[in-house]
PDB file of N, CA and C in Angstrom:
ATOM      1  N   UNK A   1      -8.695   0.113  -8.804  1.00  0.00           N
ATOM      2  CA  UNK A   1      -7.960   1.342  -9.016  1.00  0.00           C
ATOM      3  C   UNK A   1      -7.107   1.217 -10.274  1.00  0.00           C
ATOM      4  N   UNK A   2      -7.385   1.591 -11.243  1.00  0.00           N
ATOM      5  CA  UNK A   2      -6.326   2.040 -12.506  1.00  0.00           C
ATOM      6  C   UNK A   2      -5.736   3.100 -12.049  1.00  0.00           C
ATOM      7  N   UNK A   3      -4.477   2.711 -12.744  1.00  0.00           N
ATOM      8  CA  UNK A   3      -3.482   4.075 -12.614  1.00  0.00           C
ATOM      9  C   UNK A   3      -3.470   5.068 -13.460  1.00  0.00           C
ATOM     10  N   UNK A   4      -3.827   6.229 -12.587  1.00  0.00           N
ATOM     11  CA  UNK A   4      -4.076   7.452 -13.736  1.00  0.00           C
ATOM     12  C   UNK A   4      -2.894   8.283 -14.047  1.00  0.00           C
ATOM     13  N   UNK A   5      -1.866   8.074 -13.530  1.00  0.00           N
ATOM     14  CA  UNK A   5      -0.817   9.067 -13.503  1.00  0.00           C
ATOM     15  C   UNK A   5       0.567   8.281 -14.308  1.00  0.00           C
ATOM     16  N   UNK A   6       0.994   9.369 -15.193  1.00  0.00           N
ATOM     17  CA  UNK A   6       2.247   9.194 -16.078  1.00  0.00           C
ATOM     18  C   UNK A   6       3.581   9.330 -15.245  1.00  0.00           C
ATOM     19  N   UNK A   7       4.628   8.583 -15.976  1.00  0.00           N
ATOM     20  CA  UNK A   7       5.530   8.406 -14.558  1.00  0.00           C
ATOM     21  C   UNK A   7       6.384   9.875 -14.783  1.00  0.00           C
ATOM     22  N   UNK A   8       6.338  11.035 -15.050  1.00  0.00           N
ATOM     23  CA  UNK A   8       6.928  12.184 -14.955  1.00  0.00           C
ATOM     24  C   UNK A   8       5.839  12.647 -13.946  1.00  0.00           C
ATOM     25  N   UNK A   9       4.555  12.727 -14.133  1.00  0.00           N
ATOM     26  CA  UNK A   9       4.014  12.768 -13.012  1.00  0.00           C
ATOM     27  C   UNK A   9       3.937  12.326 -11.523  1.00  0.00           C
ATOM     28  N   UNK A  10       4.603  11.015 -11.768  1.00  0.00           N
ATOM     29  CA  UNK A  10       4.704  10.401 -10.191  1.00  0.00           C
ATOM     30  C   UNK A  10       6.107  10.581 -10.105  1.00  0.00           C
ATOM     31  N   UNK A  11       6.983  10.718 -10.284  1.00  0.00           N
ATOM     32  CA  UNK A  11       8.336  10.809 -10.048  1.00  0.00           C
ATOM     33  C   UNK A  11       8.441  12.059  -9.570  1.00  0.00           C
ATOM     34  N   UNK A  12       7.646  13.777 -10.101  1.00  0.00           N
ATOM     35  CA  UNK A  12       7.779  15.053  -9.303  1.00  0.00           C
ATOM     36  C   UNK A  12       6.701  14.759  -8.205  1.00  0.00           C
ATOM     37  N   UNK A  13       5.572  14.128  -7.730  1.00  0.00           N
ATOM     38  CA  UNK A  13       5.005  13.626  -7.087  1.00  0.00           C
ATOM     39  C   UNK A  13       6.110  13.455  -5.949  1.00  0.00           C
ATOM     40  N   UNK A  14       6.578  12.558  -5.901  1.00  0.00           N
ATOM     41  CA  UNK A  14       7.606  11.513  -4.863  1.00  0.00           C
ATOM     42  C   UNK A  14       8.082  12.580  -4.550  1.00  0.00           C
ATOM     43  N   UNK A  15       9.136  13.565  -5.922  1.00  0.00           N
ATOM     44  CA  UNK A  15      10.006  14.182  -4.945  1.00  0.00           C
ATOM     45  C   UNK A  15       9.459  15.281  -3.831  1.00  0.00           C
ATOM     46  N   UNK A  16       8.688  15.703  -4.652  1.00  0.00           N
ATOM     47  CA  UNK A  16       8.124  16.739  -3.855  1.00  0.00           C
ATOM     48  C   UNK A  16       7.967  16.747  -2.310  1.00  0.00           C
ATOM     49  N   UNK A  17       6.974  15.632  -2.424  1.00  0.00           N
ATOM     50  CA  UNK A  17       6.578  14.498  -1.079  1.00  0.00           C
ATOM     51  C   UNK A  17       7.728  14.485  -0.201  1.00  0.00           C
ATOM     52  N   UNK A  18       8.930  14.183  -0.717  1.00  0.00           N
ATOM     53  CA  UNK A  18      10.116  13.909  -0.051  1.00  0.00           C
ATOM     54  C   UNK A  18      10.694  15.128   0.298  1.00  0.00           C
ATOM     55  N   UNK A  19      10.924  16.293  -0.406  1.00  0.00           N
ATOM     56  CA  UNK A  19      11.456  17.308   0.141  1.00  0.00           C
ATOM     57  C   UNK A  19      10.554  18.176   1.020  1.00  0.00           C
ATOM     58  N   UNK A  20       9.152  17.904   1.123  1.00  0.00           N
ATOM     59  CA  UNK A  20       8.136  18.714   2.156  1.00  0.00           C
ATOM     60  C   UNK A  20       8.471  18.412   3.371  1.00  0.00           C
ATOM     61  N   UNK A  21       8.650  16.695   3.499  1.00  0.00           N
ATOM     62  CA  UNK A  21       9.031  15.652   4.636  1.00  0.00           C
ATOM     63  C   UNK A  21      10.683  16.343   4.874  1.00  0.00           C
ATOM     64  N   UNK A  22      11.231  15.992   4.044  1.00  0.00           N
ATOM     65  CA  UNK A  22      12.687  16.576   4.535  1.00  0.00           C
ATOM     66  C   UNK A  22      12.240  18.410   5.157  1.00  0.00           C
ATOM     67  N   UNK A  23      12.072  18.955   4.512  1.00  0.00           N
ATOM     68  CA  UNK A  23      12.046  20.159   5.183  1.00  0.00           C
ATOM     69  C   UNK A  23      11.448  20.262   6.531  1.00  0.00           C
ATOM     70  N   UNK A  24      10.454  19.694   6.714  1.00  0.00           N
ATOM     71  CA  UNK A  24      10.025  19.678   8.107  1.00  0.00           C
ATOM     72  C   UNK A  24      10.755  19.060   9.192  1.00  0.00           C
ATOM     73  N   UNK A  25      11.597  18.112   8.692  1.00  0.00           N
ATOM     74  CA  UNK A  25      12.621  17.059   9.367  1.00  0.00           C
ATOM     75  C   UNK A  25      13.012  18.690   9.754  1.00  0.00           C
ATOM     76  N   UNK A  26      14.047  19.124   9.214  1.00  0.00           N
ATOM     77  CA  UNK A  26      14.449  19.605   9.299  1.00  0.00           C
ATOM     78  C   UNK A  26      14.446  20.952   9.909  1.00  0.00           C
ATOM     79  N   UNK A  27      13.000  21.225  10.351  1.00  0.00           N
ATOM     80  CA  UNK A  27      12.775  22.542  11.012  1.00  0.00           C
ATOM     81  C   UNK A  27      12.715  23.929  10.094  1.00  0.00           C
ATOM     82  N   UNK A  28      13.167  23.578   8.342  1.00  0.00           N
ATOM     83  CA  UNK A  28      12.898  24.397   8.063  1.00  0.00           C
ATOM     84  C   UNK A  28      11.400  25.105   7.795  1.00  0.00           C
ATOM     85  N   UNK A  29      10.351  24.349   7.939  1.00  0.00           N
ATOM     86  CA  UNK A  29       8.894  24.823   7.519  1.00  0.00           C
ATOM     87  C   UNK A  29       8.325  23.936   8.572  1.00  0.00           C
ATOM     88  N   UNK A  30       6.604  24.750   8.924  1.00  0.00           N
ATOM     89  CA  UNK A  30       6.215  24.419  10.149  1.00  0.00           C
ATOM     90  C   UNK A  30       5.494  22.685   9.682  1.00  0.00           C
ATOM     91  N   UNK A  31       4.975  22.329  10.744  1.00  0.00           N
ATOM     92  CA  UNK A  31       4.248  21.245  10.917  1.00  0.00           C
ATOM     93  C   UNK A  31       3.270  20.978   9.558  1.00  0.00           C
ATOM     94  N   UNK A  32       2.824  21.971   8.806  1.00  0.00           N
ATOM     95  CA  UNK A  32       2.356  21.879   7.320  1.00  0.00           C
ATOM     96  C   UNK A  32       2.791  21.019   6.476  1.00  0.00           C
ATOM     97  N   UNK A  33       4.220  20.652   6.606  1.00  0.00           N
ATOM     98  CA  UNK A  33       5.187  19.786   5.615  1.00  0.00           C
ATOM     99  C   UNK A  33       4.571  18.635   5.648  1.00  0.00           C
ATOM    100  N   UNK A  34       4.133  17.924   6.583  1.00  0.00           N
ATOM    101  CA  UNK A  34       3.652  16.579   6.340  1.00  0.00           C
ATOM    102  C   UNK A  34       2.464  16.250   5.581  1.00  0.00           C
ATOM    103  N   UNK A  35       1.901  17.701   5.159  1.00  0.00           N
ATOM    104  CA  UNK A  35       1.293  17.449   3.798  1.00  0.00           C
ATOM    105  C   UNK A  35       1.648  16.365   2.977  1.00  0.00           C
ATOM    106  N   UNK A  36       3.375  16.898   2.601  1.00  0.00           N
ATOM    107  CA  UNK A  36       3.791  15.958   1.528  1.00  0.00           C
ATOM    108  C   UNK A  36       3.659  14.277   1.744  1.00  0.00           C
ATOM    109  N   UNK A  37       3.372  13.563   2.678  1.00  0.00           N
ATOM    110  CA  UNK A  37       2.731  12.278   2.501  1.00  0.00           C
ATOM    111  C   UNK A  37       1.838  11.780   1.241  1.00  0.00           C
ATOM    112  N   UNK A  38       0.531  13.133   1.420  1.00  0.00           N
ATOM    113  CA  UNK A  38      -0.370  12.803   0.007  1.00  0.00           C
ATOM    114  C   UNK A  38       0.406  12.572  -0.846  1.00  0.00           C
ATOM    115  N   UNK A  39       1.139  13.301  -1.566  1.00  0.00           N
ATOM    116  CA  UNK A  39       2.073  13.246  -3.310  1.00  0.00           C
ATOM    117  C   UNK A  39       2.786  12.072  -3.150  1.00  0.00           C
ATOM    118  N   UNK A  40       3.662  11.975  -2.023  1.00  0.00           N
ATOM    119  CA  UNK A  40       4.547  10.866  -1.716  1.00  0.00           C
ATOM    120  C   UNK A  40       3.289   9.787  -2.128  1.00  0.00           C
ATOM    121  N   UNK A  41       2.631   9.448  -1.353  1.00  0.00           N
ATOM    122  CA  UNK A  41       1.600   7.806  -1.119  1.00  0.00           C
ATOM    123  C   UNK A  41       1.227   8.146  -2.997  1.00  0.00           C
ATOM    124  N   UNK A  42       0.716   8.909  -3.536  1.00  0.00           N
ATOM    125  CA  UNK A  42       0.086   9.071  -4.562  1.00  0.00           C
ATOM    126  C   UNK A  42       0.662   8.916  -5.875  1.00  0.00           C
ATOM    127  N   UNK A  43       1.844   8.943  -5.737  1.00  0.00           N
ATOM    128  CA  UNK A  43       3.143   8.528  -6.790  1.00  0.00           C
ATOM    129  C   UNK A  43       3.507   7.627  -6.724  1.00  0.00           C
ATOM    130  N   UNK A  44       3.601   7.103  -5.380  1.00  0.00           N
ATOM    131  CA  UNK A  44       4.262   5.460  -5.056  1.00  0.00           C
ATOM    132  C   UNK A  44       3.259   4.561  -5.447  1.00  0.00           C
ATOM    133  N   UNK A  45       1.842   4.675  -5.520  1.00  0.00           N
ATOM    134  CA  UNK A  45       0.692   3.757  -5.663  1.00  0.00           C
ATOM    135  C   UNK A  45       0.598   3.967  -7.471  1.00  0.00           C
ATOM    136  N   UNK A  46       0.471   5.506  -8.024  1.00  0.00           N
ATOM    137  CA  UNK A  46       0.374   5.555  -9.300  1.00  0.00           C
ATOM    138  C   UNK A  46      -1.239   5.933  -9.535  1.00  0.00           C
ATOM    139  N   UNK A  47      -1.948   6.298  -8.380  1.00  0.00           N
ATOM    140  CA  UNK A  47      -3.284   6.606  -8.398  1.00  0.00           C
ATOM    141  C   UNK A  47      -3.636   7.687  -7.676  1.00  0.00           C
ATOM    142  N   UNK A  48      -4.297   8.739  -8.343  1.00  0.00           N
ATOM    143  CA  UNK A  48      -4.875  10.078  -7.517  1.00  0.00           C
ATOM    144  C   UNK A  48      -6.455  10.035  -7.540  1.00  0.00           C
ATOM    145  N   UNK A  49      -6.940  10.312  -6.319  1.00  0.00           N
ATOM    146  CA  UNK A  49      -8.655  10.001  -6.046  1.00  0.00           C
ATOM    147  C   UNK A  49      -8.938  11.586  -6.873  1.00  0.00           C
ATOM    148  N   UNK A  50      -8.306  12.654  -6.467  1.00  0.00           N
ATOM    149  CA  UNK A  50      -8.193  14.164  -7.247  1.00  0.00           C
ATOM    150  C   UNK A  50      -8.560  14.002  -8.936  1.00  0.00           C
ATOM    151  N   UNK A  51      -7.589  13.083  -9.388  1.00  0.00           N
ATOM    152  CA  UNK A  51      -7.992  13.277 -11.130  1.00  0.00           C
ATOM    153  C   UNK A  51      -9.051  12.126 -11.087  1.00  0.00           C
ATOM    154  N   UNK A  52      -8.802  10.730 -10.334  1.00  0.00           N
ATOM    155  CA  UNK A  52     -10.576  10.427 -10.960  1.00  0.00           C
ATOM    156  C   UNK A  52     -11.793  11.117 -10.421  1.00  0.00           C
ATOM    157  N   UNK A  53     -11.942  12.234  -9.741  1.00  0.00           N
ATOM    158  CA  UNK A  53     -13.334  12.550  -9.793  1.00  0.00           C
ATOM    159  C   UNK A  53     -13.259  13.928 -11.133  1.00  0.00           C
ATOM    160  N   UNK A  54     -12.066  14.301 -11.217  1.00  0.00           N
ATOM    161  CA  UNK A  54     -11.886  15.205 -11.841  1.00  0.00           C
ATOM    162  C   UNK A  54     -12.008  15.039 -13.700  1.00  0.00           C
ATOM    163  N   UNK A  55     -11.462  13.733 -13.851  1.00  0.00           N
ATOM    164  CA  UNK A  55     -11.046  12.817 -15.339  1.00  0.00           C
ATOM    165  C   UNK A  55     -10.278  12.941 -15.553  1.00  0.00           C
ATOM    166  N   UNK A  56      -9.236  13.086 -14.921  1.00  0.00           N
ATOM    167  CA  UNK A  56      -7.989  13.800 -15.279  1.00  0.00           C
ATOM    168  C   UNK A  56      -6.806  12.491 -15.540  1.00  0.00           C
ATOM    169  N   UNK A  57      -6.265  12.372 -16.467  1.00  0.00           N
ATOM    170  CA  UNK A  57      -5.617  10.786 -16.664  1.00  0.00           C
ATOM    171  C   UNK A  57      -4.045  11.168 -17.147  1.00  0.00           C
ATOM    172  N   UNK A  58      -2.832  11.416 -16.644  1.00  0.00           N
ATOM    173  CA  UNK A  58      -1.939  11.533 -17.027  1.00  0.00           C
ATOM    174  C   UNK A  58      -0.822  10.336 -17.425  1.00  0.00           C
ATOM    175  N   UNK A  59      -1.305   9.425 -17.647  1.00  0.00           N
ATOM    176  CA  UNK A  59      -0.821   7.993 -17.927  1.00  0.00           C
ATOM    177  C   UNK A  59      -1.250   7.539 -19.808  1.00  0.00           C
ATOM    178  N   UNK A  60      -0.144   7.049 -20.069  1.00  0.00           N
ATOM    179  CA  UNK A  60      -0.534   7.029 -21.291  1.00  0.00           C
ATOM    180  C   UNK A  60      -1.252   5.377 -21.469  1.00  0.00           C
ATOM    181  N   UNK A  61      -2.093   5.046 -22.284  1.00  0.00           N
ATOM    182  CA  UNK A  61      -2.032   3.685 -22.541  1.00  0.00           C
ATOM    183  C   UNK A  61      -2.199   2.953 -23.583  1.00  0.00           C
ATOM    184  N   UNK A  62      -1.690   1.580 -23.214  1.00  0.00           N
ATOM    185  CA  UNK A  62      -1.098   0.847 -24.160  1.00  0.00           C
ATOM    186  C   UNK A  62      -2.424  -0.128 -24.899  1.00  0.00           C
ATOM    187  N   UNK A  63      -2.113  -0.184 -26.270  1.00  0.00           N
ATOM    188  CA  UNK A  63      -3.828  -0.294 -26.761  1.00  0.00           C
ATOM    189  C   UNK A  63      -3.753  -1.885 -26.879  1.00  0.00           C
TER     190      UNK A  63
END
């Protein structure tokens, strides 16, 4: 697994992840919220299965 994702990408990743999870904690939005796991796991690892089938590479690299 190379990492395809730039860290502005995984950092709104996380949060996102985190406030879907918080909201559902919280009762404000239904059982849907635990969506946010995907973004969460997918930011924390630095790899999306979505952009490699897609090519999609938001990581810059170092030559």
């Amino acid at each position: 697994m190379t990492r395809n994702e730039g860290t502005v990408d995984r950092v709104l990743r996380i949060v996102g992840g985190l406030a879907l999870i918080g909201l559902t904690l919280s009762g404000t939005i239904g059982v849907w919220g635990w969506i946010g796991i995907v973004p969460l796991l997918t930011g924390a690892v630095g790899w999306c299965p979505a952009y490699s089938i897609l090519g999609i590479k938001t990581c810059t690299m170092k030559s």
